[in-house]
N, C-alpha and C. Protein backbone atom coordinates (compact mmCIF):
# COMPACT_ATOMS: atom_id res chain seq x y z
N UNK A 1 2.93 -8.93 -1.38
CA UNK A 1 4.10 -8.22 -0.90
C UNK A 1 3.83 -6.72 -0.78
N UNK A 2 2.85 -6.16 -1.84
CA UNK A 2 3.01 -4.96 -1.48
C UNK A 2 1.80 -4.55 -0.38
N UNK A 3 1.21 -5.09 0.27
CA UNK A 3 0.70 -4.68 1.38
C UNK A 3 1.29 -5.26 2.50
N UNK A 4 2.16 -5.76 2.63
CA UNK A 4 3.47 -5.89 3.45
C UNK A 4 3.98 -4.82 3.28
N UNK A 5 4.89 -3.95 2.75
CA UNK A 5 5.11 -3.06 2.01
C UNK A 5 4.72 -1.71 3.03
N UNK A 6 3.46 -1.51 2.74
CA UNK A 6 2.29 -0.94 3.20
C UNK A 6 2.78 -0.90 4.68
N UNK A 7 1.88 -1.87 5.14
CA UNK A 7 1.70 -1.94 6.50
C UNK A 7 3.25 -1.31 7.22
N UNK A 8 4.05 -2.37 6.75
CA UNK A 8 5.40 -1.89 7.66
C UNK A 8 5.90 -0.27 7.11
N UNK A 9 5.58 0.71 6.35
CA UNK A 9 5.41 1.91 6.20
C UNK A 9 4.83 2.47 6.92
N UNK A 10 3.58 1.97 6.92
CA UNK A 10 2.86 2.98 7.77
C UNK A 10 3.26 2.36 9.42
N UNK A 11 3.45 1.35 9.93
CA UNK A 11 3.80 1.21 11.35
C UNK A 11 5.22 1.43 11.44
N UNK A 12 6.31 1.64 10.77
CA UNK A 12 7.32 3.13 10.94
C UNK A 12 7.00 4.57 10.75
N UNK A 13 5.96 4.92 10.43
CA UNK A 13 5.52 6.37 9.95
C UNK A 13 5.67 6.98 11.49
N UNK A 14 6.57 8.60 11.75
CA UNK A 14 6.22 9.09 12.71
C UNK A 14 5.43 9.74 13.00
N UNK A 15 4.84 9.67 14.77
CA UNK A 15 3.81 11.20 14.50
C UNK A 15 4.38 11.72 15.19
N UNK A 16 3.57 13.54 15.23
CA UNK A 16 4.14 14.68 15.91
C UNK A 16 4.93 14.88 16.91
N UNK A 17 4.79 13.65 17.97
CA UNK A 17 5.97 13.68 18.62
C UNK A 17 7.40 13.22 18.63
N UNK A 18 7.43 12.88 17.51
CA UNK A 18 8.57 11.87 16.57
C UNK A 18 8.53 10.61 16.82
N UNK A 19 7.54 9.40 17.52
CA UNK A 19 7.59 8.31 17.86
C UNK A 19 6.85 7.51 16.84
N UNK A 20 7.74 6.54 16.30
CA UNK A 20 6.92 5.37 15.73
C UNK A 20 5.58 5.12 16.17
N UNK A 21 4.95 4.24 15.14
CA UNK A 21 3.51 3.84 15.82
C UNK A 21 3.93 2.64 16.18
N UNK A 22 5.15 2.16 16.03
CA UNK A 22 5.88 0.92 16.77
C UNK A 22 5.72 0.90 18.26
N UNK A 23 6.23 2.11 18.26
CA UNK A 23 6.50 2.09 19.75
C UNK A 23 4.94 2.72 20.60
N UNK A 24 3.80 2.98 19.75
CA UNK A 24 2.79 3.50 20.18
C UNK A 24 1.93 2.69 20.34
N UNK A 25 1.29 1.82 19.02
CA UNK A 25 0.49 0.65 19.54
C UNK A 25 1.19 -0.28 21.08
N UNK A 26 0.11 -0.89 21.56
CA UNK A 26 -0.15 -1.88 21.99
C UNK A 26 0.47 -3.38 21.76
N UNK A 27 0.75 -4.18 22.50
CA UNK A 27 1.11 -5.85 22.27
C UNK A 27 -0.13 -6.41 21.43
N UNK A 28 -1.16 -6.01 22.13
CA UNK A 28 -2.21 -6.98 21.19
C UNK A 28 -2.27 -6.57 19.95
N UNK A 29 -2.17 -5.14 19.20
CA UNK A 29 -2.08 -4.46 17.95
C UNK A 29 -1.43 -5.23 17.35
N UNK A 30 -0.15 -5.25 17.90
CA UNK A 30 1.16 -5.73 17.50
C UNK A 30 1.33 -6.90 16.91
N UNK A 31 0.59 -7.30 18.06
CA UNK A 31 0.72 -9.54 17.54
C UNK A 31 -0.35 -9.29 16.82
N UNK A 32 -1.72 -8.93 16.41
CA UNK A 32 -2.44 -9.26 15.51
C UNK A 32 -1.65 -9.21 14.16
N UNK A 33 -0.89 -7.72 14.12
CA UNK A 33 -0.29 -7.51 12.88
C UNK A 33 0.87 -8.59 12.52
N UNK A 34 1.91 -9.18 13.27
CA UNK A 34 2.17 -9.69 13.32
C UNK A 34 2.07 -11.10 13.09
N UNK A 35 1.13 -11.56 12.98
CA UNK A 35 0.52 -12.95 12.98
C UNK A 35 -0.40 -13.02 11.33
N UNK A 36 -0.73 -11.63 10.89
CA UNK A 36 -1.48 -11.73 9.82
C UNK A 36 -0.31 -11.31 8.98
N UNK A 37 1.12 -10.92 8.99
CA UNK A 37 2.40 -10.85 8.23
C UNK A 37 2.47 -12.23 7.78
N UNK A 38 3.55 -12.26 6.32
CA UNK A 38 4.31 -13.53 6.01
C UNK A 38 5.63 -13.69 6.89
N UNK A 39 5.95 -14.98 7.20
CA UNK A 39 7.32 -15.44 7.94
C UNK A 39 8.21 -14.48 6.71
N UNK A 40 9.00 -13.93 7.77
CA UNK A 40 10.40 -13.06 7.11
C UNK A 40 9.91 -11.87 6.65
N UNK A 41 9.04 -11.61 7.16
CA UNK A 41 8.48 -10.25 6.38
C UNK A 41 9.07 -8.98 6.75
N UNK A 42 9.51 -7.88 6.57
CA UNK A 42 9.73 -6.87 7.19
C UNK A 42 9.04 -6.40 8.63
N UNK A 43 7.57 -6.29 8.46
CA UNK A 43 6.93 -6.18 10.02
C UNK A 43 7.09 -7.19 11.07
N UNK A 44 7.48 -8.16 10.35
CA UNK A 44 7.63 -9.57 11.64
C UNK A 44 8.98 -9.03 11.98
N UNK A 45 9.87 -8.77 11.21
CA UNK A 45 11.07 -8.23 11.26
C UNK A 45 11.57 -6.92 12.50
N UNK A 46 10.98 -5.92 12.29
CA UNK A 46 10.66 -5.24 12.92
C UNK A 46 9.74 -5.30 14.70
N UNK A 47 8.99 -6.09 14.47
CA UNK A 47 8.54 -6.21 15.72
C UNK A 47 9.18 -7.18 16.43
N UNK A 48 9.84 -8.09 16.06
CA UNK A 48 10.53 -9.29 16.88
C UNK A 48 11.49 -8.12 17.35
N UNK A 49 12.06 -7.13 16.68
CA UNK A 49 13.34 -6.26 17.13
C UNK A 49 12.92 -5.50 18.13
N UNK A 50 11.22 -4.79 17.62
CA UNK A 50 11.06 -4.10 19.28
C UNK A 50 10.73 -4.68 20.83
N UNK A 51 10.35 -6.17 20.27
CA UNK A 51 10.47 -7.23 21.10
C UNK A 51 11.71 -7.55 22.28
N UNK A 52 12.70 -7.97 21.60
CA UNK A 52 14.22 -7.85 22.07
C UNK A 52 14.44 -6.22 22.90
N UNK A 53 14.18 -4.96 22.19
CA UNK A 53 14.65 -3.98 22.42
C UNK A 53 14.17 -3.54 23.99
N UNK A 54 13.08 -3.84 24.03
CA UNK A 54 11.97 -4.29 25.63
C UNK A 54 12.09 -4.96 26.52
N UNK A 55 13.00 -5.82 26.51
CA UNK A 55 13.41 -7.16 27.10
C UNK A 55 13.03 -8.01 27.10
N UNK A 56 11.77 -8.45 25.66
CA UNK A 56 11.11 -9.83 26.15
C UNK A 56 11.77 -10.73 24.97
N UNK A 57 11.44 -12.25 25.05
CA UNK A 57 11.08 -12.91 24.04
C UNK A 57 10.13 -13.01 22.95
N UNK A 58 10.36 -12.56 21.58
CA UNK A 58 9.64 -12.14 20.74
C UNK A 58 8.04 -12.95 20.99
N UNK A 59 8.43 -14.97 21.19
CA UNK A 59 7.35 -15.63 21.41
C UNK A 59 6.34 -15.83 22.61
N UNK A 60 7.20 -15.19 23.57
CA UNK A 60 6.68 -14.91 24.74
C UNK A 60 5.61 -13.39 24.86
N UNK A 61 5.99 -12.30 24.82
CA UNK A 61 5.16 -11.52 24.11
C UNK A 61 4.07 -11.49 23.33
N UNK A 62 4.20 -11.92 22.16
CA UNK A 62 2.94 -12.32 20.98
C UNK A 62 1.88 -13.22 21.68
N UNK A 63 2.59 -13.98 22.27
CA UNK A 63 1.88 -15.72 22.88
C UNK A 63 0.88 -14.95 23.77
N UNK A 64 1.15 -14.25 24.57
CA UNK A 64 0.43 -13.31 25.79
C UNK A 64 -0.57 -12.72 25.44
N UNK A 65 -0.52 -11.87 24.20
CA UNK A 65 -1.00 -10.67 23.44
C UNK A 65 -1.58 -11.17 22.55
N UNK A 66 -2.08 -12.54 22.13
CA UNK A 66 -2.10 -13.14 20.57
C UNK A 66 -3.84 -13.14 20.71
């Protein structure tokens, strides 16, 4: 848990231009991290949301990018 913890810290951390590294990485970044998370985890959490926020389907996305 605590490198769950971790990870989803540092992929909310902003940089200098005030943007998440959410919104900075890549799909493929994304789904790797994603895929090496536990189900319900905060980062799965989080990225299924920037998923939606984009207009895709969280599984449609990852599936592409995986």
């Amino acid at each position: 848990m605590k490198t769950t913890q971790k990870t989803h810290e540092w992929l909310m951390a902003k940089n200098r231009g005030g943007r998440s590294r959410l919104q900075v990485l890549g799909w493929r970044k994304l789904a790797a991290l994603y895929y090496a998370a536990e189900a319900g985890s905060p980062v799965r959490k989080v990225i299924d949301k920037e998923c939606r926020r984009c207009g895709y389907a969280p599984r449609t996305i990852l599936a592409l990018n995986a």
